[in-house]
Protein backbone atom coordinates (compact mmCIF):
# COMPACT_ATOMS: atom_id res chain seq x y z
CA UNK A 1 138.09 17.55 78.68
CA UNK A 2 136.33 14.93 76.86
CA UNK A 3 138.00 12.22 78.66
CA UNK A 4 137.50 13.84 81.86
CA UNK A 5 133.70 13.84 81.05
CA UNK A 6 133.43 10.81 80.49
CA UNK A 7 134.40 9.35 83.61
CA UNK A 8 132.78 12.00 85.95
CA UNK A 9 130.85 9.84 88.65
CA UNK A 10 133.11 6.97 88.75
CA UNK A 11 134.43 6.57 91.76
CA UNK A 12 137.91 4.81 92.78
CA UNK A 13 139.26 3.15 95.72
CA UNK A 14 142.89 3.92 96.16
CA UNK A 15 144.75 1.96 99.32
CA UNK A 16 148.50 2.68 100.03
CA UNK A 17 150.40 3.05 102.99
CA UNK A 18 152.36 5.79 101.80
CA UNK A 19 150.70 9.41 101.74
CA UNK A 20 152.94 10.47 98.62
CA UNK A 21 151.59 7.70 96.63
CA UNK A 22 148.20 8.03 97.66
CA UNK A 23 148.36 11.52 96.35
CA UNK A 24 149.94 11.06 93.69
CA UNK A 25 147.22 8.81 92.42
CA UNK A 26 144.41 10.42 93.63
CA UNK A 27 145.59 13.47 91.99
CA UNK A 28 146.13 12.43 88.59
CA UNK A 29 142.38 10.28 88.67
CA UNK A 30 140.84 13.39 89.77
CA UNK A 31 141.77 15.38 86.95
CA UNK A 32 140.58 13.17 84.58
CA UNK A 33 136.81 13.35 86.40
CA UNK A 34 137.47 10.35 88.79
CA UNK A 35 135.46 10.74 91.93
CA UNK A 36 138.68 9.12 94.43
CA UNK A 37 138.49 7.39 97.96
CA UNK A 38 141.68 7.56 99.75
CA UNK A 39 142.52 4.95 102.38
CA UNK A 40 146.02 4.38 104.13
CA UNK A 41 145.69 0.34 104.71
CA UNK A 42 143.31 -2.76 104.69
CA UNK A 43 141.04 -1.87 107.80
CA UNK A 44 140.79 1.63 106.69
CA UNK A 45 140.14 0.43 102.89
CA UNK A 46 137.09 -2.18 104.36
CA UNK A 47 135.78 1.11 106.39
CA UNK A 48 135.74 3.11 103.58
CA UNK A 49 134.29 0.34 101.37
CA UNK A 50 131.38 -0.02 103.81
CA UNK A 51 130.07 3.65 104.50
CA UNK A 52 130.10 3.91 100.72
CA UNK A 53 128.24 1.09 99.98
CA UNK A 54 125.24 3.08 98.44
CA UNK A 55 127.33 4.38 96.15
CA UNK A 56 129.16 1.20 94.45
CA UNK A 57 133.30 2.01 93.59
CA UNK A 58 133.89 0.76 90.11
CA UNK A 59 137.38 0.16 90.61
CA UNK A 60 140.17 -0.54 93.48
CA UNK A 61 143.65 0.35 92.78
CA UNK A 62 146.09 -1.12 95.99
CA UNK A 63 149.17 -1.55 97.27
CA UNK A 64 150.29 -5.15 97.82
CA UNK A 65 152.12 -4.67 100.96
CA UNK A 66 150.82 -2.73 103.54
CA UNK A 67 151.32 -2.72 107.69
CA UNK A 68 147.74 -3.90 108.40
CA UNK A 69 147.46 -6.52 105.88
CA UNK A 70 148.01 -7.26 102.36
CA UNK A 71 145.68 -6.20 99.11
CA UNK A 72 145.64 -10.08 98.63
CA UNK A 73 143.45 -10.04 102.45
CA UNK A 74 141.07 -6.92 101.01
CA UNK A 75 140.57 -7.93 97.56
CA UNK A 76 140.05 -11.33 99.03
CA UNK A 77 137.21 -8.96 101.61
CA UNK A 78 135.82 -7.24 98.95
CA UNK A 79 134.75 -10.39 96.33
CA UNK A 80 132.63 -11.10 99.41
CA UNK A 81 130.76 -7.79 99.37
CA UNK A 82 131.05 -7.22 95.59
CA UNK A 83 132.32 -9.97 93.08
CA UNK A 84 131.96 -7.85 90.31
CA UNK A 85 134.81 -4.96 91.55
CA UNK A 86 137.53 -4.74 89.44
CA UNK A 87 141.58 -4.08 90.75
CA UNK A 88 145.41 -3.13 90.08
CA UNK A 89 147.70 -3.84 92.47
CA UNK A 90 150.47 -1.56 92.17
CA UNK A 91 153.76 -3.63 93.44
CA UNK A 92 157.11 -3.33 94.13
CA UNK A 93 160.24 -5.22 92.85
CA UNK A 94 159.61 -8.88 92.83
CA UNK A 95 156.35 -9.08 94.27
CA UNK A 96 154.40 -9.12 91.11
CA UNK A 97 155.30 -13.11 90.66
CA UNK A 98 154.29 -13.67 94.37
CA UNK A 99 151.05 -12.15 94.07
CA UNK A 100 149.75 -14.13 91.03
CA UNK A 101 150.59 -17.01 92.81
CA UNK A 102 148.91 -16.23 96.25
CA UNK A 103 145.75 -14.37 93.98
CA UNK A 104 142.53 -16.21 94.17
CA UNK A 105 139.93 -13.09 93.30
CA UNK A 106 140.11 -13.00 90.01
CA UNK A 107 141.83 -11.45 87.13
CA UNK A 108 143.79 -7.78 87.88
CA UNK A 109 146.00 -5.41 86.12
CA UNK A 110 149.59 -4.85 87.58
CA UNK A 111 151.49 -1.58 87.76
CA UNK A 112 155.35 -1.39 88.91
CA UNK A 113 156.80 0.95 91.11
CA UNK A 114 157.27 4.06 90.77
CA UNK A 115 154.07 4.33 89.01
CA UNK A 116 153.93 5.69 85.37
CA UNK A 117 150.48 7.94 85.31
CA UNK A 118 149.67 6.75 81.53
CA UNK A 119 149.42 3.62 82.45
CA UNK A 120 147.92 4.40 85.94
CA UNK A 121 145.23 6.15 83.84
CA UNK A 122 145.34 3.85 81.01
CA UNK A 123 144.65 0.54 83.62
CA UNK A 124 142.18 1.99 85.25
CA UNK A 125 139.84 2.71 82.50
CA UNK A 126 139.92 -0.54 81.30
CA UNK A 127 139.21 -1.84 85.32
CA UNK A 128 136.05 0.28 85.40
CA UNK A 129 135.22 -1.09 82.22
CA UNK A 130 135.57 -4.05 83.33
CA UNK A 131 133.56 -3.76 86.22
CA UNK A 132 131.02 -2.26 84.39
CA UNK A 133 130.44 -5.22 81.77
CA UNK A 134 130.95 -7.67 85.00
CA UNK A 135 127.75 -5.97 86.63
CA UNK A 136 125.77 -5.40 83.24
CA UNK A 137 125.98 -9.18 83.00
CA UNK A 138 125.39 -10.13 86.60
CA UNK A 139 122.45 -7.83 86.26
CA UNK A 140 121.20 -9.85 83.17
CA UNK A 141 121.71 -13.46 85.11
CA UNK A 142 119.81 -12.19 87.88
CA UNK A 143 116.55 -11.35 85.54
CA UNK A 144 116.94 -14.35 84.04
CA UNK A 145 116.70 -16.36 87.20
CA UNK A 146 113.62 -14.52 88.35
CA UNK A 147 112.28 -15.17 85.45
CA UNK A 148 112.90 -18.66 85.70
CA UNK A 149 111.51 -17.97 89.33
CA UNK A 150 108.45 -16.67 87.44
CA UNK A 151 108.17 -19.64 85.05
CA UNK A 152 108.83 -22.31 87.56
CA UNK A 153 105.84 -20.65 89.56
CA UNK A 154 103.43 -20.54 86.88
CA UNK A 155 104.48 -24.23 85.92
CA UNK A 156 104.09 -25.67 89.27
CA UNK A 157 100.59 -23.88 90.16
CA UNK A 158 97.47 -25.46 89.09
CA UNK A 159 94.97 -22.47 90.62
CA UNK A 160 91.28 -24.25 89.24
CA UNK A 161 89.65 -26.58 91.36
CA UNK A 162 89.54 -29.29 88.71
CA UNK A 163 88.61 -33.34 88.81
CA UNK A 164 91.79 -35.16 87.51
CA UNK A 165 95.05 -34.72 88.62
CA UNK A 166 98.46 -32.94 86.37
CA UNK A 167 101.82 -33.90 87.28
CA UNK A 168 104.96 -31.35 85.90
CA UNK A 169 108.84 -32.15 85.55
CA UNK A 170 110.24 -29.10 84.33
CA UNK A 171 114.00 -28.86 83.62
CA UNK A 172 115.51 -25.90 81.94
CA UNK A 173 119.06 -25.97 80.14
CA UNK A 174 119.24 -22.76 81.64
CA UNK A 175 117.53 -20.60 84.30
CA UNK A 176 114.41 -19.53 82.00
CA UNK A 177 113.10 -21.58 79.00
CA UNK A 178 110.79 -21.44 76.45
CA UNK A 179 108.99 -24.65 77.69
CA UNK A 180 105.36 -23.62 79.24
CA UNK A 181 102.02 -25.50 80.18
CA UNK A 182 98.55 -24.00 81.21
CA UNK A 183 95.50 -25.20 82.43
CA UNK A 184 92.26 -23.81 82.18
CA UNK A 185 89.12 -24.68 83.83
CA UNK A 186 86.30 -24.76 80.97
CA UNK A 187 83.44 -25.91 83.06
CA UNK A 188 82.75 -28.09 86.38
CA UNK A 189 83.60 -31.14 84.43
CA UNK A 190 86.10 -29.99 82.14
CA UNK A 191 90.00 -28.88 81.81
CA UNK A 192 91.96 -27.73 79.13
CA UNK A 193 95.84 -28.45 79.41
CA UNK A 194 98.06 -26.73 77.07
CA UNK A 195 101.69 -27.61 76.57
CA UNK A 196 104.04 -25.57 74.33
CA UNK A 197 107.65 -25.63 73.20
CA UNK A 198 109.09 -22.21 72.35
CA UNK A 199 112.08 -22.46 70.05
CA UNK A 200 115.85 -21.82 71.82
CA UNK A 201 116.20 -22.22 75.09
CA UNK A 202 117.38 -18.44 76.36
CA UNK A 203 115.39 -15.14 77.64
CA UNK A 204 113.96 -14.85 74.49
CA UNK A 205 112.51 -17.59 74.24
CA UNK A 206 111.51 -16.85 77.68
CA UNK A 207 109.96 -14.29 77.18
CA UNK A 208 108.09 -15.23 74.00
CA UNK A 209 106.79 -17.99 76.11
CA UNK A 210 105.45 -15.55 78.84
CA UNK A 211 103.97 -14.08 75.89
CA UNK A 212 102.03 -16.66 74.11
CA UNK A 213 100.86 -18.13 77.36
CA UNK A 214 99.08 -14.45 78.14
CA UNK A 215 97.79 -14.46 74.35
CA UNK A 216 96.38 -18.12 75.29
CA UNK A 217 94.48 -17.22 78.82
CA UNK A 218 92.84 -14.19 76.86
CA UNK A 219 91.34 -16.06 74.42
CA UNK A 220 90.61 -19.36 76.35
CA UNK A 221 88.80 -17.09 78.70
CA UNK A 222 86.79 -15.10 76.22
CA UNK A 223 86.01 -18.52 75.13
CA UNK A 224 87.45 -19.05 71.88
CA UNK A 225 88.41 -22.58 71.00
CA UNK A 226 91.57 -23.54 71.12
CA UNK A 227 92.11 -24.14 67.87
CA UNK A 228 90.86 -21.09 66.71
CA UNK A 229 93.93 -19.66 69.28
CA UNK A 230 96.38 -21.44 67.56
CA UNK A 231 95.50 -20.26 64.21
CA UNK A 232 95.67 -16.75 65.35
CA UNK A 233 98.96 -17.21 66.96
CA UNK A 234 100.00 -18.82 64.05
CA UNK A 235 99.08 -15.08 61.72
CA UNK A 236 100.55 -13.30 64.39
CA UNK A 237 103.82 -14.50 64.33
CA UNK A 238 103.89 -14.82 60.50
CA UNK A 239 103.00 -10.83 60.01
CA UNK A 240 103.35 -9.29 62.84
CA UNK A 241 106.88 -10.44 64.21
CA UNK A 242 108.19 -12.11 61.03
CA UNK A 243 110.36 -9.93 59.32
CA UNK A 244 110.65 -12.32 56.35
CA UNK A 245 106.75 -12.61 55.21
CA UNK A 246 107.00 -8.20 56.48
CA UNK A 247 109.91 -7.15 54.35
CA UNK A 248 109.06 -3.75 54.83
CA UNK A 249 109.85 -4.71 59.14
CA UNK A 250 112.72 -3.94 60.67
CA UNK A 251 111.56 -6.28 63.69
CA UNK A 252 111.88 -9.62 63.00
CA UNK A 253 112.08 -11.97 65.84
CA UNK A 254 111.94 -15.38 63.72
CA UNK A 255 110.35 -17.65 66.63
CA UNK A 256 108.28 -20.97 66.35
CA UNK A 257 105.99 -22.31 69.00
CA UNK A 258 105.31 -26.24 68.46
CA UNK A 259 102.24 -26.84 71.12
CA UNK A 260 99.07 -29.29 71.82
CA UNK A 261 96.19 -29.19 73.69
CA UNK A 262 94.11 -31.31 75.68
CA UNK A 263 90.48 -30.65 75.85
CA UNK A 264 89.21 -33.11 79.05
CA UNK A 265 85.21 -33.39 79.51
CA UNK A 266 85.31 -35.86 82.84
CA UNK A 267 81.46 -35.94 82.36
CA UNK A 268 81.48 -37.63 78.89
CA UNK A 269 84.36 -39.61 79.65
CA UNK A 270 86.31 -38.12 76.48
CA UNK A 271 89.17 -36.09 75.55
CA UNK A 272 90.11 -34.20 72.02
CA UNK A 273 94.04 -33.08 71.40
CA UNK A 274 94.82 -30.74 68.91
CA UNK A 275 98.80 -30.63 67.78
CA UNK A 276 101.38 -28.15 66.09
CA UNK A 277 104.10 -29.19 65.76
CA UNK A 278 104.67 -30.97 68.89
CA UNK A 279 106.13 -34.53 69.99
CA UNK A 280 103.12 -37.17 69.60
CA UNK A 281 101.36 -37.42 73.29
CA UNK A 282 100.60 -40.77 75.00
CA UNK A 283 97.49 -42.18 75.64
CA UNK A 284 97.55 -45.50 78.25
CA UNK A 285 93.97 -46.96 79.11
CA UNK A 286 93.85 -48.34 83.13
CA UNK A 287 94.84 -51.73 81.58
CA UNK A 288 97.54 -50.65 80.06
CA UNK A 289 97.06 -50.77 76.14
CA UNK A 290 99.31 -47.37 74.54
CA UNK A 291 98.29 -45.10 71.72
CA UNK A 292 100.07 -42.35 70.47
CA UNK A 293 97.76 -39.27 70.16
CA UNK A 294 97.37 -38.81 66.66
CA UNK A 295 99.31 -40.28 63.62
CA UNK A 296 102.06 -37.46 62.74
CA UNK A 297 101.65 -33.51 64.20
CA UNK A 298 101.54 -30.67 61.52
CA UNK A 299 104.54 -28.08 61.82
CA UNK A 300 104.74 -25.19 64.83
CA UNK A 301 103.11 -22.54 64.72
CA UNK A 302 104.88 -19.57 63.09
CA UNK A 303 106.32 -21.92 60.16
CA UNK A 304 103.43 -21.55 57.26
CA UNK A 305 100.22 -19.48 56.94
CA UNK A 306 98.00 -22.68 56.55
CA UNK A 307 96.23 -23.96 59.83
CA UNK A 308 96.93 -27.64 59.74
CA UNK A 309 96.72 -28.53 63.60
CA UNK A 310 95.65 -32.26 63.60
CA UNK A 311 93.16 -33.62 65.98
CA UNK A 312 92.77 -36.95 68.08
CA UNK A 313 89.91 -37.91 69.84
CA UNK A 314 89.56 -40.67 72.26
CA UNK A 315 87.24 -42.21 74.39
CA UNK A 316 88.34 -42.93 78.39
CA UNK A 317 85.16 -44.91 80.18
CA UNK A 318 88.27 -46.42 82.28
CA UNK A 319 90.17 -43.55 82.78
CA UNK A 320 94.33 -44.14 81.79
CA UNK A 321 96.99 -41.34 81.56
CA UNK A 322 97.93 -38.95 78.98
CA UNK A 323 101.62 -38.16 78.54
CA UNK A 324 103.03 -35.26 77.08
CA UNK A 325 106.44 -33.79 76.51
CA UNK A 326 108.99 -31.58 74.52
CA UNK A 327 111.68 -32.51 72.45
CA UNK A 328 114.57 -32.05 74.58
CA UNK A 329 113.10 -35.48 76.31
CA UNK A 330 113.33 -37.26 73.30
CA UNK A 331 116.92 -35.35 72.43
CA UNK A 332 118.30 -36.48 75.67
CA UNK A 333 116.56 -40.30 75.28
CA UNK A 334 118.22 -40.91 71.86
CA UNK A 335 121.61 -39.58 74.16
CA UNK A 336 121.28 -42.02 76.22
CA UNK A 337 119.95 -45.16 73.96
CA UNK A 338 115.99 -45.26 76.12
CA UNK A 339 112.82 -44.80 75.42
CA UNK A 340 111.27 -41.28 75.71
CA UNK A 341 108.34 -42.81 77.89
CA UNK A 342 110.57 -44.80 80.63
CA UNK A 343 112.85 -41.33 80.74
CA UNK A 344 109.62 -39.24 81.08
CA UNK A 345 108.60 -41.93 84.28
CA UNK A 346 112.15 -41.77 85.76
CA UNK A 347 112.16 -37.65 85.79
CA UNK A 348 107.99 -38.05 87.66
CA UNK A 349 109.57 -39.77 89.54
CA UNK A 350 112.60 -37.92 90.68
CA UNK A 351 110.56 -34.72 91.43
CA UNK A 352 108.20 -36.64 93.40
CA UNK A 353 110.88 -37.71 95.65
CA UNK A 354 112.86 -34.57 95.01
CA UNK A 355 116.13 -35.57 93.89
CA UNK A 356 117.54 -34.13 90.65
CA UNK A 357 118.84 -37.36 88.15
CA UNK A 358 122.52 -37.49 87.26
CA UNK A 359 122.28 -37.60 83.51
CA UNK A 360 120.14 -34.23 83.59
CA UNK A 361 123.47 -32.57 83.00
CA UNK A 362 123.88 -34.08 79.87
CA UNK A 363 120.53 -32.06 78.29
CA UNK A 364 121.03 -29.45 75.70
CA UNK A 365 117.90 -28.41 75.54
CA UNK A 366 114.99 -27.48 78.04
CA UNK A 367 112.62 -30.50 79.42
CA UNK A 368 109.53 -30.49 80.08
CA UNK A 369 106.97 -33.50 80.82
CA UNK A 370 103.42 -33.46 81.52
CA UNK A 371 100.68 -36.53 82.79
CA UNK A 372 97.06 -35.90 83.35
CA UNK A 373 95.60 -38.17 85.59
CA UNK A 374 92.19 -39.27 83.48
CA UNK A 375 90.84 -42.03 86.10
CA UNK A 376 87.29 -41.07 87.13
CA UNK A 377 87.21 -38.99 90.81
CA UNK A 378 88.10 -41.31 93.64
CA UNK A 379 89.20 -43.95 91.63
CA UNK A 380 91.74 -45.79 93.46
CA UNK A 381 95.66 -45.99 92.16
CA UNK A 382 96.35 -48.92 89.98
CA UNK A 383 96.40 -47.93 86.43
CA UNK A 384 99.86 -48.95 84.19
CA UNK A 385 101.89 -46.54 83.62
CA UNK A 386 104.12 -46.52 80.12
CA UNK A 387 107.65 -47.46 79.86
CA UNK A 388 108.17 -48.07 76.23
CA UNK A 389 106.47 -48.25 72.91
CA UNK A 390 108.24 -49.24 69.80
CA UNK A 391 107.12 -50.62 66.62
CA UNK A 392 109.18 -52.59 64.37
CA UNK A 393 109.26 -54.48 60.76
CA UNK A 394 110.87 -56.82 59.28
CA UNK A 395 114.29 -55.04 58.71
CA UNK A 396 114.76 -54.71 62.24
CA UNK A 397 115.21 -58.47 62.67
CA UNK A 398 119.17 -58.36 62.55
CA UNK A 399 119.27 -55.76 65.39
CA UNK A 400 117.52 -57.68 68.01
CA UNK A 401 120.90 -57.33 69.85
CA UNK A 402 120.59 -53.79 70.14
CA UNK A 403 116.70 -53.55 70.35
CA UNK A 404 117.54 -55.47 73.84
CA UNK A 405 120.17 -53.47 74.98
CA UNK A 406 117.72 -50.67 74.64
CA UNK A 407 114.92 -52.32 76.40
CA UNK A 408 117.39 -53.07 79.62
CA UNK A 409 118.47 -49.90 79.57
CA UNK A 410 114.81 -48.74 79.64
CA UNK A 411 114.01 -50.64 82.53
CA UNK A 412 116.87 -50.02 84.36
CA UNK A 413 116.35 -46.12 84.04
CA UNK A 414 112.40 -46.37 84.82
CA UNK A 415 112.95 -49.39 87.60
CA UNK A 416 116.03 -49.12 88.63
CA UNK A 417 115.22 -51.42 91.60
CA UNK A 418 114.10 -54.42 88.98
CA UNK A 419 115.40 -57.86 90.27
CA UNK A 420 118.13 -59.37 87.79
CA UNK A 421 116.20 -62.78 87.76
CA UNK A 422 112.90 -60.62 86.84
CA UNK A 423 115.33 -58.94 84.05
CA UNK A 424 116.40 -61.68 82.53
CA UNK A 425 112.94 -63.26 82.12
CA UNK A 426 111.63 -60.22 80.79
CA UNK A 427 114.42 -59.61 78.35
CA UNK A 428 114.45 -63.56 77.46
CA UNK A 429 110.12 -63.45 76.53
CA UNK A 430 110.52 -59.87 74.84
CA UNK A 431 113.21 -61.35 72.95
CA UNK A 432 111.27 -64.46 71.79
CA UNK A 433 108.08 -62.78 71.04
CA UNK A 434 109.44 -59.87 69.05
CA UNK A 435 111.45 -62.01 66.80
CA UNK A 436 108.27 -64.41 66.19
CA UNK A 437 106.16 -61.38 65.43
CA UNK A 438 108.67 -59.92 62.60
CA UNK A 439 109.33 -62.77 61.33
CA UNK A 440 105.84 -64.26 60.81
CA UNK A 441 103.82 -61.34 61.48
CA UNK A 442 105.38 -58.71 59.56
CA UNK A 443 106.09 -61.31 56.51
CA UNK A 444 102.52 -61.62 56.16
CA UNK A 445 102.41 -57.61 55.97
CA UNK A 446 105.81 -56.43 55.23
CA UNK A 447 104.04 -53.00 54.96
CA UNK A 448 102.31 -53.10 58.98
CA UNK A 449 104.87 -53.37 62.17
CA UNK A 450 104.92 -55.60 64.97
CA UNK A 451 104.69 -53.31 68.03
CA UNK A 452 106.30 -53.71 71.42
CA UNK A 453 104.99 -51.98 74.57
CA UNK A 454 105.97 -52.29 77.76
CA UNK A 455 104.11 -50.88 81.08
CA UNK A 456 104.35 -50.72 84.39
CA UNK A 457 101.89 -51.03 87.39
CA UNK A 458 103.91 -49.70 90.42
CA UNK A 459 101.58 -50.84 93.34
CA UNK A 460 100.98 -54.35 91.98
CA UNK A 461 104.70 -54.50 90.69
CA UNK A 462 103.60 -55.78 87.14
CA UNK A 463 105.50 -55.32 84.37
CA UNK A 464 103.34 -56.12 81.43
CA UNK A 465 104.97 -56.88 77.83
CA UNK A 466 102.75 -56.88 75.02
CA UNK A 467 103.60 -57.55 71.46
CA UNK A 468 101.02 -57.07 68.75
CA UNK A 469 101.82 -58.11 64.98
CA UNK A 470 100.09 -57.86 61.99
CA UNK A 471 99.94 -61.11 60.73
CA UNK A 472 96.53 -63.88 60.96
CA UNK A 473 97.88 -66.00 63.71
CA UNK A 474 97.47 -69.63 63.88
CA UNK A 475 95.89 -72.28 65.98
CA UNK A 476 97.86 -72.04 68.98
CA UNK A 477 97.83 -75.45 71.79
CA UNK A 478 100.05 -74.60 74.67
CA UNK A 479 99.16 -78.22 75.42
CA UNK A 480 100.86 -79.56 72.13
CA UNK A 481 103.66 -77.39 72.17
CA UNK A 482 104.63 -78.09 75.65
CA UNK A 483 104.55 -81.65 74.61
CA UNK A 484 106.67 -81.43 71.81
CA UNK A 485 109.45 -79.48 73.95
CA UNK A 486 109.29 -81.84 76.49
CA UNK A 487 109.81 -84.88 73.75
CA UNK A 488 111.85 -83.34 71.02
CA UNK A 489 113.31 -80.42 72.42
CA UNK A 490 112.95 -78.73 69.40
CA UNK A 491 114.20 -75.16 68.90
CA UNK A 492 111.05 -74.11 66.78
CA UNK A 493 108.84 -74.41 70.03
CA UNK A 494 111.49 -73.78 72.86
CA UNK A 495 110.98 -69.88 72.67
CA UNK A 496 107.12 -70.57 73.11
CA UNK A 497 107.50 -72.74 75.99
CA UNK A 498 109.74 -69.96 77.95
CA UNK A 499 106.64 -67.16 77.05
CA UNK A 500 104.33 -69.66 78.27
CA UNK A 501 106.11 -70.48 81.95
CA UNK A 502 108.51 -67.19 82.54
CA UNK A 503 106.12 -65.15 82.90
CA UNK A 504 103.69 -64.83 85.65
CA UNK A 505 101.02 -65.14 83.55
CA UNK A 506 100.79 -64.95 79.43
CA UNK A 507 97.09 -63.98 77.78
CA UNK A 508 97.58 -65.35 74.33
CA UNK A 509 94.49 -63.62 71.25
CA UNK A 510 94.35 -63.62 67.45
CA UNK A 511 96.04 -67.11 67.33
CA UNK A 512 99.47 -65.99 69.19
CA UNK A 513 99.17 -62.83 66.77
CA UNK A 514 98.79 -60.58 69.92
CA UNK A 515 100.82 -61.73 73.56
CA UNK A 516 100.57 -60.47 76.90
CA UNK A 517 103.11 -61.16 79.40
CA UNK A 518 103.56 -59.96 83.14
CA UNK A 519 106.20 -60.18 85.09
CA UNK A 520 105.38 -59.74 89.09
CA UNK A 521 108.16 -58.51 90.58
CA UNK A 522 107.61 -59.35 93.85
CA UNK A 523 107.62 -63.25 93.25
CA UNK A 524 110.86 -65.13 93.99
């Protein structure tokens, strides 16, 4: 009885050309609670399978060889209506072989003629089950992908009526992520963009995400600072959902929440970012120069109960951009040997012109970039957008091999369309310059690094190289050196000479300590 029980309400679709099996079957499933469906061939079976399609079957147990057809052709029928319906084929002598080769539906059970009802009974428990688990899951892939639908939607809508412009690349490993961004208008002249990393990359994560970002709008809108949001988040997950600092929980859901925020007053020309835990943002002026956002970011939020969210501030008279991302960017740069800031570019890029990169395939964890447009309203485009920032010392002087494989592959990824004269120059300068500033520069100060940036202006086509090292420069004569080349030869001043006439033009300061270098494109 108990057995019988527990199967009332499934329901089975039994095909067979041959009334006494039919009955047989259907006779045997019905005393064990099946509800049965009867048909005598394939057109009769698709019939049936349609006027009952309210009422899902949760298994399908067929003949293989039938007048109308074969239960290769319905199975084969049915995928297309249901994917998630398991079957048996019962079969005759010798056509079990034939129909595992000529089966493309899926896996079945097979049963021999004449059928034995233990195993009739015994195979089709375990294809309801089957079914059952198939449709549980299909059921959870479907509410993940709306809420990825949901996420994607709340990521790609900016509803305020703000100065400044925000540009989104979101990429999840899978259909939802933990990966968010908000934006808040705070005034006429002010935004607030926060961008948050929720740790895994599943529906939990998902879901926490969809949570913090509805803790975040409360507070920003009751107007607490954001700050003072973070620290509460912070407490909350620590006693609330932590069930190591709340022994006495049994709910612990052991999540972090690494985030920053950008406060933006257009009016005063000035911007504040506050960091947990997150990747260091980007800061390029309209000329250019790059600063990273802060020195080092304090831990996520959920880790420890002290609030230890580090602040940047920065002036922006001439506007720039700020960059932001999550660490799966920077996980998936050090994958493919390129900078985090030329990868962030080349995936703006791609969504502008909506095309999904090649290499996206090879992420393991969820992606998400962000850049806030912080040129003054009706500014006009021009401003140099960042490509790579690096900062060496002196101990990276035997790897100036692989430092320049890194900074082709850089370009390549971020300008893909770069000409291979323009390359070579570039590579040739960067080359020169970056060994003269570790070796004199950083010898100086073994302590300070010589930095390398490299940015990008797309309507002018300038690439501009600048290389900044610690050291007190010298008194520099282009005129003297170019002399001494042209006499001598000499390998001391040939690299000098090529930084001086490669480029399109080269702004020397600080004695040769600092050296700026653009490359036009467009010129032959």
């Amino acid at each position: 009885m108990s057995n019988a029980a527990s199967q009332t309400g499934k329901r089975i679709l039994v095909v067979d050309d041959d009334a006494g099996i039919r009955l047989l079957i259907t006779h045997h499933l019905k005393k064990r609670g099946y509800d049965t469906v009867a048909a005598a061939g394939v057109k009769a079976a698709e019939e049936l399978f349609l006027q009952n399609s309210q009422t899902r079957f949760d298994a399908v147990v067929t003949d293989y060889l039938m007048p109308d057809g074969t239960g290769i052709d319905l199975l084969e029928w049915i995928k297309q209506h249901d994917n998630t319906l398991a079957a048996i084929f019962v079969t005759g002598v010798g056509e079990r072989d034939l129909v595992k080769r000529s089966l493309r539906t899926g896996a079945c059970d097979f049963l021999d003629k004449p059928v034995q009802i233990q195993l009739l009974v015994q195979a089709v428990a375990e294809a309801v089950d089957r079914t059952q688990r198939q449709r549980a899951l299909q059921d959870a892939e479907s509410s993940v992908q709306e809420v990825g639908r949901l996420q994607q939607f709340m990521l790609g809508s900016n509803p305020a009526t703000l100065p400044g412009t925000l540009e989104i690349c979101w990429h999840p490993k899978h259909a939802a992520g933990g990966d968010l961004v908000n934006v808040f208008s705070l005034g006429p002249e002010r935004l607030l963009v926060v961008v948050a990393d929720v740790s895994g990359h599943d529906l939990k994560a998902g879901f926490i995400s969809a949570f913090f970002q509805g803790v975040v709008r409360g507070m920003i809108e009751k107007g607490t600072p954001i700050n003072e949001v973070f620290s509460y988040f912070n407490r909350f997950l620590l006693r609330e959902w932590s069930g190591q600092n709340n022994p006495s929980s049994q709910f612990d859901v052991s999540a972090s929440v690494s985030a920053c925020a950008f406060d933006i007053d257009f009016a005063s020309e000035h911007f504040s970012v506050w960091n947990s835990g997150f990747p260091i943002p980007i800061f390029t002026d309209s000329l250019g120069k790059l600063r990273r956002c802060g020195e080092s970011a304090s831990h996520p939020l959920g880790w420890f109960d002290d609030d230890s969210a580090t602040l940047f501030e920065q002036d922006v008279e001439q506007g720039g951009f700020a960059y932001a991302w999550t660490d799966g960017l920077e996980d998936l740069a050090g994958q493919l040997e390129i900078s985090p800031m030329s990868l962030a570019e080349s995936l703006l890029k791609a969504r502008r012109d909506g095309v999904t990169p090649a290499f996206l395939k090879d992420c393991g964890d969820d992606i998400l970039v962000v850049r806030i447009n912080l040129m003054p309203k009706g500014t006009e485009p021009g401003a140099f957008q960042p490509l790579l920032f690096e900062e060496y010392f002196s101990a990276h002087g035997p790897r100036i091999d692989q430092l320049q494989s890194q900074w082709e592959r850089s370009l390549q990824t971020a300008i893909p369309a770069i000409p291979e004269s323009k390359m070579f120059d570039l590579l040739l300068c960067s080359r020169e310059a970056v060994i003269n500033g570790i070796k004199y520069g950083c010898a100086a100060n073994p302590n300070q690094p010589c930095s390398y940036e490299i940015t990008y202006q797309p309507e002018s086509q300038i690439v501009r190289v600048s290389i900044n090292d610690p050291g007190p420069g010298h008194a520099f004569d282009w005129s003297r050196y170019e002399k001494a080349a042209e006499e001598q030869l000499l390998d001391a001043h040939r690299g000098l000479i090529l930084m001086n006439r490669l480029p399109s033009r080269t702004m020397i300061e600080r004695g040769g300590a600092s050296v700026i270098m653009d490359f036009d494109l467009k010129q032959p």
